[in-house]
C-alpha atoms as a PDB file:
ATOM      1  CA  UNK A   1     -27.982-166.930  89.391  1.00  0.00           C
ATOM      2  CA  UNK A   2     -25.890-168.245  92.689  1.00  0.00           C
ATOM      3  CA  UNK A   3     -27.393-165.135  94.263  1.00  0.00           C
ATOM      4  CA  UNK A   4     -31.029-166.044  93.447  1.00  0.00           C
ATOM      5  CA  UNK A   5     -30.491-169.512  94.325  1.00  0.00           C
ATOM      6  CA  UNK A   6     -28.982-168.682  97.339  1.00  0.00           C
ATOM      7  CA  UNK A   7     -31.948-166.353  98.719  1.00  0.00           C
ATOM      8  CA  UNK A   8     -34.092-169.065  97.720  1.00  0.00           C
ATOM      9  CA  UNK A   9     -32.510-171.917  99.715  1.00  0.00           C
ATOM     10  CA  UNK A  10     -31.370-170.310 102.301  1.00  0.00           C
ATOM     11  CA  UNK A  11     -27.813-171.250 101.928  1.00  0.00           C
ATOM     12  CA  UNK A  12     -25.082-169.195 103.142  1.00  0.00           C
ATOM     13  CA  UNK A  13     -23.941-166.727  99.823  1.00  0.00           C
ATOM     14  CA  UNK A  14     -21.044-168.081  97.902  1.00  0.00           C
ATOM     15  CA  UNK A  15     -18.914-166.217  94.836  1.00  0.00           C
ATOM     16  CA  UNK A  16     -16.391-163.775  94.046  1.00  0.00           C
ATOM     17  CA  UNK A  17     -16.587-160.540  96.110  1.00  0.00           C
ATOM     18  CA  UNK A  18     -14.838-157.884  94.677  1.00  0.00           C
ATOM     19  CA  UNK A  19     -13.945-154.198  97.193  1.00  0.00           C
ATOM     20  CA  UNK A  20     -11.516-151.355  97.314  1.00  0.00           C
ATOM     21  CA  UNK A  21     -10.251-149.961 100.732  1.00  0.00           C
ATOM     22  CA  UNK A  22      -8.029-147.673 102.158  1.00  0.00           C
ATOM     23  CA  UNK A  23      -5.440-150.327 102.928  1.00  0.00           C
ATOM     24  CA  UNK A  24      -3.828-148.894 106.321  1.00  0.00           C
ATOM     25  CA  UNK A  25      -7.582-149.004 107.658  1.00  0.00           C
ATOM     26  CA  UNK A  26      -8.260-152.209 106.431  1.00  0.00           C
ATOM     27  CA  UNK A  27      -4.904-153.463 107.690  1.00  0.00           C
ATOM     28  CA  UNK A  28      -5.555-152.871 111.134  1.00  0.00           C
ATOM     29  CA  UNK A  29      -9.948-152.897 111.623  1.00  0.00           C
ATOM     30  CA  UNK A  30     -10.421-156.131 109.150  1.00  0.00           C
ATOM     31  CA  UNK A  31      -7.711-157.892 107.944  1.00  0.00           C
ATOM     32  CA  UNK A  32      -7.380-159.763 111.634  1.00  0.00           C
ATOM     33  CA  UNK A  33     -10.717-160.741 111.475  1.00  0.00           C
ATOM     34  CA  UNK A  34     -10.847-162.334 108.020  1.00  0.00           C
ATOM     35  CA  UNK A  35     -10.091-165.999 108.933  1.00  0.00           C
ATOM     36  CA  UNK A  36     -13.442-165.651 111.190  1.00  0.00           C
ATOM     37  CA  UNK A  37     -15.447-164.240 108.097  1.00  0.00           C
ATOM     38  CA  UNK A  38     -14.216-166.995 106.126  1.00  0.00           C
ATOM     39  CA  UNK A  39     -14.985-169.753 108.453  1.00  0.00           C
ATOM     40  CA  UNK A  40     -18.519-168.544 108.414  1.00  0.00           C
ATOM     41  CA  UNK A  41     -18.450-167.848 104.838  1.00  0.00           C
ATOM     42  CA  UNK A  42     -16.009-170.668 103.056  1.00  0.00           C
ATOM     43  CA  UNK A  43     -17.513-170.383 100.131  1.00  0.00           C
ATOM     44  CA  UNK A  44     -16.538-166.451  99.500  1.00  0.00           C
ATOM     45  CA  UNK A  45     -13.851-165.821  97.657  1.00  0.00           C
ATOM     46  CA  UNK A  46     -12.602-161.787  98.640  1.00  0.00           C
ATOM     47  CA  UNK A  47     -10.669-159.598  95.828  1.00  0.00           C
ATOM     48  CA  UNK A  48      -9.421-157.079  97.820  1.00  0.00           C
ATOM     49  CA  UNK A  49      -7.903-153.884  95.935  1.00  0.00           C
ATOM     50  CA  UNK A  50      -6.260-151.022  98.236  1.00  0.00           C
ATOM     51  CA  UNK A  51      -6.323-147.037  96.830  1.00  0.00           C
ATOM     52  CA  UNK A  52      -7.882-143.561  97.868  1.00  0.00           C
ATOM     53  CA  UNK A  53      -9.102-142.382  94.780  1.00  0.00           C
ATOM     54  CA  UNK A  54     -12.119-142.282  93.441  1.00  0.00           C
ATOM     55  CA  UNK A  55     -13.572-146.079  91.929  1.00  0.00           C
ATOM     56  CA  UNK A  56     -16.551-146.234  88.851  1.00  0.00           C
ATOM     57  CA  UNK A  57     -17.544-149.165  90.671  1.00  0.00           C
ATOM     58  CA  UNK A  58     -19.821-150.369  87.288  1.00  0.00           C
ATOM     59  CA  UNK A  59     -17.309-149.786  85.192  1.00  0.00           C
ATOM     60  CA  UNK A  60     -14.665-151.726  86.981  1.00  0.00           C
ATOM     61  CA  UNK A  61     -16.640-154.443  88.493  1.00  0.00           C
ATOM     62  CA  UNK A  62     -16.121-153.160  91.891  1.00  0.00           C
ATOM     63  CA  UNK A  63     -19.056-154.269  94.642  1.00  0.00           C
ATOM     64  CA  UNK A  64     -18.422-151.831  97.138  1.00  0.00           C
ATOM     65  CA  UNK A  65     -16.008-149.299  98.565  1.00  0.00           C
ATOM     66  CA  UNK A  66     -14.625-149.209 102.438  1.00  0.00           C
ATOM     67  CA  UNK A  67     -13.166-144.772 102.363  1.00  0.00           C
ATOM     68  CA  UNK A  68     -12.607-142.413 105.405  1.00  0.00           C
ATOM     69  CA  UNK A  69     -13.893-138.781 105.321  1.00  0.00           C
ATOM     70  CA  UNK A  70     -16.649-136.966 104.169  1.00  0.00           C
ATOM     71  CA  UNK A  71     -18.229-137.902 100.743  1.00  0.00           C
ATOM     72  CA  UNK A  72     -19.381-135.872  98.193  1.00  0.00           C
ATOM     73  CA  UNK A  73     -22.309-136.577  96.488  1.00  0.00           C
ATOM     74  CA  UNK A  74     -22.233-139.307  94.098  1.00  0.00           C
ATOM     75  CA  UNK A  75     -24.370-141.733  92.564  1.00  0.00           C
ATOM     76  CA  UNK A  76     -23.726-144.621  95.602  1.00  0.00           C
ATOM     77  CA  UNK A  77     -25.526-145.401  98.787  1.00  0.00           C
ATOM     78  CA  UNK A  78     -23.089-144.606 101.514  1.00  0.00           C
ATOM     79  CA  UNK A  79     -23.516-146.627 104.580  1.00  0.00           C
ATOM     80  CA  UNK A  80     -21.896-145.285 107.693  1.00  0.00           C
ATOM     81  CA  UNK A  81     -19.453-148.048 109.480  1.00  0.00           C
ATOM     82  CA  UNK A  82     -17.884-145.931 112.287  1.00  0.00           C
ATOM     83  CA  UNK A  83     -16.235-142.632 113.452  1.00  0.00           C
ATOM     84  CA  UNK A  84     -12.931-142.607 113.647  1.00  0.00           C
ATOM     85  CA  UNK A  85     -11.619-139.739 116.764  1.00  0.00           C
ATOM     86  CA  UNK A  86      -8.731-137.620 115.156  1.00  0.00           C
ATOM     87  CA  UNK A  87      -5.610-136.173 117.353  1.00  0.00           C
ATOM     88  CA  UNK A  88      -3.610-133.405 116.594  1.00  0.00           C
ATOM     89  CA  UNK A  89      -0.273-133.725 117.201  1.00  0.00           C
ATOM     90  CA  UNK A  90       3.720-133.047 116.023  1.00  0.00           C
ATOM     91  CA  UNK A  91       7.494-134.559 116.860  1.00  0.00           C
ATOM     92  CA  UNK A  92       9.120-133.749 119.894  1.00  0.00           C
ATOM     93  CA  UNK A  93      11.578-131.983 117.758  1.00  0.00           C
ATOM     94  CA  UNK A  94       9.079-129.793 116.601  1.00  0.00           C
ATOM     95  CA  UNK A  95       8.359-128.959 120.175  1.00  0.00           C
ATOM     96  CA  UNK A  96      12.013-128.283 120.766  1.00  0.00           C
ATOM     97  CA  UNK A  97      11.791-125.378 117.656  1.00  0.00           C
ATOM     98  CA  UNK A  98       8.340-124.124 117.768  1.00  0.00           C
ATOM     99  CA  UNK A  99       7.125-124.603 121.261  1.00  0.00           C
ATOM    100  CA  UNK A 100       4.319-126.257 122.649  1.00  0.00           C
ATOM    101  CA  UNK A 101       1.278-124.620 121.270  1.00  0.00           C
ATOM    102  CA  UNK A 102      -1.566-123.298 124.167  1.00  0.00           C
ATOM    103  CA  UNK A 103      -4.808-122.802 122.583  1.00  0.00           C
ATOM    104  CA  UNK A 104      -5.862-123.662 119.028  1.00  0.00           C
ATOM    105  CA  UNK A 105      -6.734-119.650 118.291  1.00  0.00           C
ATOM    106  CA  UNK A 106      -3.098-118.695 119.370  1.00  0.00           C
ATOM    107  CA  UNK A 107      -1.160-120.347 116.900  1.00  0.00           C
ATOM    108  CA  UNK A 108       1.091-117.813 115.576  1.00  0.00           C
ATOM    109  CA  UNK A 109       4.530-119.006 114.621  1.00  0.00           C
ATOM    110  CA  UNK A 110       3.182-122.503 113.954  1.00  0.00           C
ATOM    111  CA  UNK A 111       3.275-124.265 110.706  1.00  0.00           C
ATOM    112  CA  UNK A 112       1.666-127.308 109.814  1.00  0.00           C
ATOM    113  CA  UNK A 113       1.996-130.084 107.091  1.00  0.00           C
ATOM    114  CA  UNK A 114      -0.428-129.472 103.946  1.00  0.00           C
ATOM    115  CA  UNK A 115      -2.534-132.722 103.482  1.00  0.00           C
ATOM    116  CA  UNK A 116      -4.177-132.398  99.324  1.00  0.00           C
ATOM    117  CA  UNK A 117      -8.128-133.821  99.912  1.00  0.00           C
ATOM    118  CA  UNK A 118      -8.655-136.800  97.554  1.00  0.00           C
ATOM    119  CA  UNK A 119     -12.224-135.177  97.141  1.00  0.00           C
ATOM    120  CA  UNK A 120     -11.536-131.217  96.459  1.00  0.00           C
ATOM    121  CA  UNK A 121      -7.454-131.138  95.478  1.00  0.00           C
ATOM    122  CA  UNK A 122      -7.135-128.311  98.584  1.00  0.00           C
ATOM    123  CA  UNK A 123      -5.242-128.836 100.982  1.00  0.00           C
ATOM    124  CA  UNK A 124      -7.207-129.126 104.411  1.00  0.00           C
ATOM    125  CA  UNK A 125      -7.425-126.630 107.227  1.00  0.00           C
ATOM    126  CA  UNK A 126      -6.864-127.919 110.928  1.00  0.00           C
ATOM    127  CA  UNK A 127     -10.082-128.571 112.935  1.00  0.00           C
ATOM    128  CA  UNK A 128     -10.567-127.980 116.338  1.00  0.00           C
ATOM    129  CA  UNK A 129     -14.088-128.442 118.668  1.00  0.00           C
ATOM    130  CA  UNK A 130     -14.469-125.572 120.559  1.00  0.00           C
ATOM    131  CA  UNK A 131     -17.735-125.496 122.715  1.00  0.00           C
ATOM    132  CA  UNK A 132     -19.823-127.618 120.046  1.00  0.00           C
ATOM    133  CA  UNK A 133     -18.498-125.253 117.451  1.00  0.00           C
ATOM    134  CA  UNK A 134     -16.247-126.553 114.768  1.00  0.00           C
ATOM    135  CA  UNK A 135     -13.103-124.022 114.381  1.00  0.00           C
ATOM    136  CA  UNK A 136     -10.772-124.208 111.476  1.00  0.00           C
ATOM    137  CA  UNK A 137      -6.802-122.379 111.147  1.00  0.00           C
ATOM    138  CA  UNK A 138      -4.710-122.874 108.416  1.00  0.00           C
ATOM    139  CA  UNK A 139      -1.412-122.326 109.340  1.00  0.00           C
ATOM    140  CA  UNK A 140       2.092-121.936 106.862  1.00  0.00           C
ATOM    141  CA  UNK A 141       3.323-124.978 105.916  1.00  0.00           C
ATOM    142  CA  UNK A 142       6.633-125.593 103.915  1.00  0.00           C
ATOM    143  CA  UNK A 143       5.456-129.377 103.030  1.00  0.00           C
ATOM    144  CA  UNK A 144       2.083-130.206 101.304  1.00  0.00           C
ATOM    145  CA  UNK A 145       1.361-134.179 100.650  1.00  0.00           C
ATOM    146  CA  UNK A 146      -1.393-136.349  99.053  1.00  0.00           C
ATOM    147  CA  UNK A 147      -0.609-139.569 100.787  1.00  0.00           C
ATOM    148  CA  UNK A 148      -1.216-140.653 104.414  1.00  0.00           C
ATOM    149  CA  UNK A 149       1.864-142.738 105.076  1.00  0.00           C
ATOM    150  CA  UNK A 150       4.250-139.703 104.214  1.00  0.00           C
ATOM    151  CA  UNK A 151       1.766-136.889 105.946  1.00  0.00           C
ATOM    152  CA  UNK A 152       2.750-139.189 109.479  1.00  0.00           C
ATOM    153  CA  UNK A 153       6.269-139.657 108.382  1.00  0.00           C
ATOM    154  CA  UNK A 154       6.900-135.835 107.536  1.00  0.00           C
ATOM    155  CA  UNK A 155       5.647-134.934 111.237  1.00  0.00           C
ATOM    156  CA  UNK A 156       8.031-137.314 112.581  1.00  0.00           C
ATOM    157  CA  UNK A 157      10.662-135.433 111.355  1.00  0.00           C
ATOM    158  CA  UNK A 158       9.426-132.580 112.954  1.00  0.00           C
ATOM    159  CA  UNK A 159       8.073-130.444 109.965  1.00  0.00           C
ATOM    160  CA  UNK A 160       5.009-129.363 111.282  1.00  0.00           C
ATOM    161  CA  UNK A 161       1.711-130.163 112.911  1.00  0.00           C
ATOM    162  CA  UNK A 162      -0.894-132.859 111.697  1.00  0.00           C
ATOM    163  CA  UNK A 163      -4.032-134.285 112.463  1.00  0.00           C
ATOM    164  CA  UNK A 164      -4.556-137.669 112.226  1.00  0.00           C
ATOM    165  CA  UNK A 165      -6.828-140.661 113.196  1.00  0.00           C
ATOM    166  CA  UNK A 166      -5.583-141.412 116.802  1.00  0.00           C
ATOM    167  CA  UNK A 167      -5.901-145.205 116.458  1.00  0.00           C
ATOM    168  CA  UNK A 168      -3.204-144.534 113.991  1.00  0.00           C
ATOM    169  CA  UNK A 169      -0.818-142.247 116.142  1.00  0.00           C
ATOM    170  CA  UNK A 170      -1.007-144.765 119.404  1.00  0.00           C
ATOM    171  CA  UNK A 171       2.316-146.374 118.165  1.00  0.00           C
ATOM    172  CA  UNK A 172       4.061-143.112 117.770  1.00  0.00           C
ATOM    173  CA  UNK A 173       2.594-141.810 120.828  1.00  0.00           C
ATOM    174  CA  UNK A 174       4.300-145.174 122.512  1.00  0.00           C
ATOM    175  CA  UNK A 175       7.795-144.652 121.175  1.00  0.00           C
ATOM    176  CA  UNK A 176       7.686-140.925 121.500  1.00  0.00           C
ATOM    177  CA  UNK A 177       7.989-140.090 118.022  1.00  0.00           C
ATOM    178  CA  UNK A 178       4.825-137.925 117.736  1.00  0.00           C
ATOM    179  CA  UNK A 179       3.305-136.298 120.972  1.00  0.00           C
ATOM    180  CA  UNK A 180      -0.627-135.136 121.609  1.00  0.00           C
ATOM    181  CA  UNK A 181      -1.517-131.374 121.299  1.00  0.00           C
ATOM    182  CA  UNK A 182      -4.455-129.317 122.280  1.00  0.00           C
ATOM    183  CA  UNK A 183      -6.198-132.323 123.387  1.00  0.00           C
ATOM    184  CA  UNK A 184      -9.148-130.258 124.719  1.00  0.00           C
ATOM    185  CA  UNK A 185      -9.699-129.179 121.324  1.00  0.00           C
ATOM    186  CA  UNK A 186      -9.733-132.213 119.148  1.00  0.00           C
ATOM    187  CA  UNK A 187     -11.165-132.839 115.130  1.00  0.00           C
ATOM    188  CA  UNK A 188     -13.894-133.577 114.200  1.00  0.00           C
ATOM    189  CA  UNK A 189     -14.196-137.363 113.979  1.00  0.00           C
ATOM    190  CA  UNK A 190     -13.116-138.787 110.723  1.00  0.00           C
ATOM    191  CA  UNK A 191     -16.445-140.797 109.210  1.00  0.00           C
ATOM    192  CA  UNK A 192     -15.560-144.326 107.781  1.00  0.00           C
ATOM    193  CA  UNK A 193     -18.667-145.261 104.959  1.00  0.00           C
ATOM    194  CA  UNK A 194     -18.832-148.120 102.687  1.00  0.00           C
ATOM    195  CA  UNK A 195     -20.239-147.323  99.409  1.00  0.00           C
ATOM    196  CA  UNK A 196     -22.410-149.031  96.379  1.00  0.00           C
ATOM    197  CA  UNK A 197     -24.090-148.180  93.655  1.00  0.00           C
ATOM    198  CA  UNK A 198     -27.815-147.137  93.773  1.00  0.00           C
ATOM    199  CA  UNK A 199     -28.642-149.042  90.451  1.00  0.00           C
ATOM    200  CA  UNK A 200     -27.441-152.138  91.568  1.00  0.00           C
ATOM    201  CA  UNK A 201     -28.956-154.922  93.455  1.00  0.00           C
ATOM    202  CA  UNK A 202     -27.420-155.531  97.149  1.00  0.00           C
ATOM    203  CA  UNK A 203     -26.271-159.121  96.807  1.00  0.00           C
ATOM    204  CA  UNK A 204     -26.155-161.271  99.587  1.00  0.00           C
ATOM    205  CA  UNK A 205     -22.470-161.673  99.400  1.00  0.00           C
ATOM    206  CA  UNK A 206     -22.204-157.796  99.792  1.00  0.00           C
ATOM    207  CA  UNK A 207     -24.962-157.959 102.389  1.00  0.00           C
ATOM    208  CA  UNK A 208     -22.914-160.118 104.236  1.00  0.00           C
ATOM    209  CA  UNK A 209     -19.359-158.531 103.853  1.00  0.00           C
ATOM    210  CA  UNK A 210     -21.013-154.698 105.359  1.00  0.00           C
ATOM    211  CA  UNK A 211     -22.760-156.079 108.038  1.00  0.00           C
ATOM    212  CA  UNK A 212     -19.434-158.009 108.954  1.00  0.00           C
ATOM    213  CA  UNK A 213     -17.543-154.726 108.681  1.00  0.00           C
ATOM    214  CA  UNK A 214     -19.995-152.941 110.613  1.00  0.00           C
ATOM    215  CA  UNK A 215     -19.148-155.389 113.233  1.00  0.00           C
ATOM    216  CA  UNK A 216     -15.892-155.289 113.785  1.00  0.00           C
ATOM    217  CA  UNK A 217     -15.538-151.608 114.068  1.00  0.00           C
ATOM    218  CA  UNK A 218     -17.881-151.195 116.357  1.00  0.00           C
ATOM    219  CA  UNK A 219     -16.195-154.581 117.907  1.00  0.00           C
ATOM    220  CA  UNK A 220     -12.320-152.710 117.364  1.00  0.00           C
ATOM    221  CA  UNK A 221     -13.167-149.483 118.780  1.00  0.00           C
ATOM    222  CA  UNK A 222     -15.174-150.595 121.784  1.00  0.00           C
ATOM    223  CA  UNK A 223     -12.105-152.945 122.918  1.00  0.00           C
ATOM    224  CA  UNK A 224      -9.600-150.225 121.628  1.00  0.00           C
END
């Protein structure tokens, strides 16, 4: 009913907005900016819930979901926010062991650090652009995680190569805990989509809250 009278009057939507996010993302692309949403929207209230799995958004009251990667097919509308560039990289410690590596097919005597897919429960191969071409290796790896926080903090300690959102790496790039490889050869881009259900109206309040977050990405990674 608040949506309906809202549409009808014109007023700015009001209510309880319920998402999940991957929290490091949200930490650092929205979380700033929310004192600015709510000044333009004080009467929003935002339950914010932070995970990577997958959400039955019906079933659990959920409005719409902010996750990184490519999606497999499900029963939402996925609308595209932003594409995140990747970096490959490892400790300087590595380095030290295993050597710089020279070309992304000439890997041998490399390992890397396993990351499990949320999506599939494999662990992922590393990407590399070559020419237009997407090229894949997986390499030995001794380590295999599930989480992002530990996949960055393994590396650190020099246990193998990973590939990882740049924005994310900057800081260990700064303090020389994690240094750039095969930079000619990046990922692919990581996609960032927020997701809703098909069978369910697109409120105004969620209206509002993805075209906000479709702002400030593009508004983050064009001052970034």
């Amino acid at each position: 009913m608040e949506d309906a009278e809202s549409a009808f009057s014109g007023a700015k939507p009001k209510g309880v907005l319920r998402v999940d996010v991957q929290g490091r993302l949200a930490r650092r692309f929205l979380l700033p900016s929310l004192p600015r949403f709510f000044a333009e929207y004080p009467g929003l209230e935002l339950h914010m819930s932070e995970g990577d799995r997958f959400v039955d958004l019906l079933r659990e009251g959920v409005d719409c979901v902010l996750r990184v990667g490519e999606l497999a097919d499900s029963e939402m509308i996925a609308r595209r926010v932003a594409l995140l560039p990747e970096v490959t990289c490892a400790a300087p410690s590595y380095i030290e062991r295993f050597g710089m590596p020279e070309r992304w097919d000439r890997l041998q005597g490399h390992r890397m650090i396993g990351f499990h897919s949320s999506a599939t429960g494999y662990v992922l191969p590393l990407e590399f652009q070559v020419d237009g071409t997407l090229k894949t290796a997986t390499l030995p790896s001794v380590l295999s995680v599930n989480a992002a926080e530990s996949y960055s903090a393994a590396a650190k300690l020099g246990l193998g190569i990973i590939q990882v959102p740049r924005w994310g790496a900057e800081e260990a790039f700064a303090e020389g805990s994690l240094v750039p490889l095969l930079e000619d050869t990046p990922p692919s881009p990581s996609p960032v989509s927020l997701l809703y259900p098909k069978s369910r109206q697109l409120t105004p309040r969620v209206r509002v809250f993805i075209e906000w977050v479709v702002r400030e990405f593009k508004s983050s990674l064009r001052t970034s």
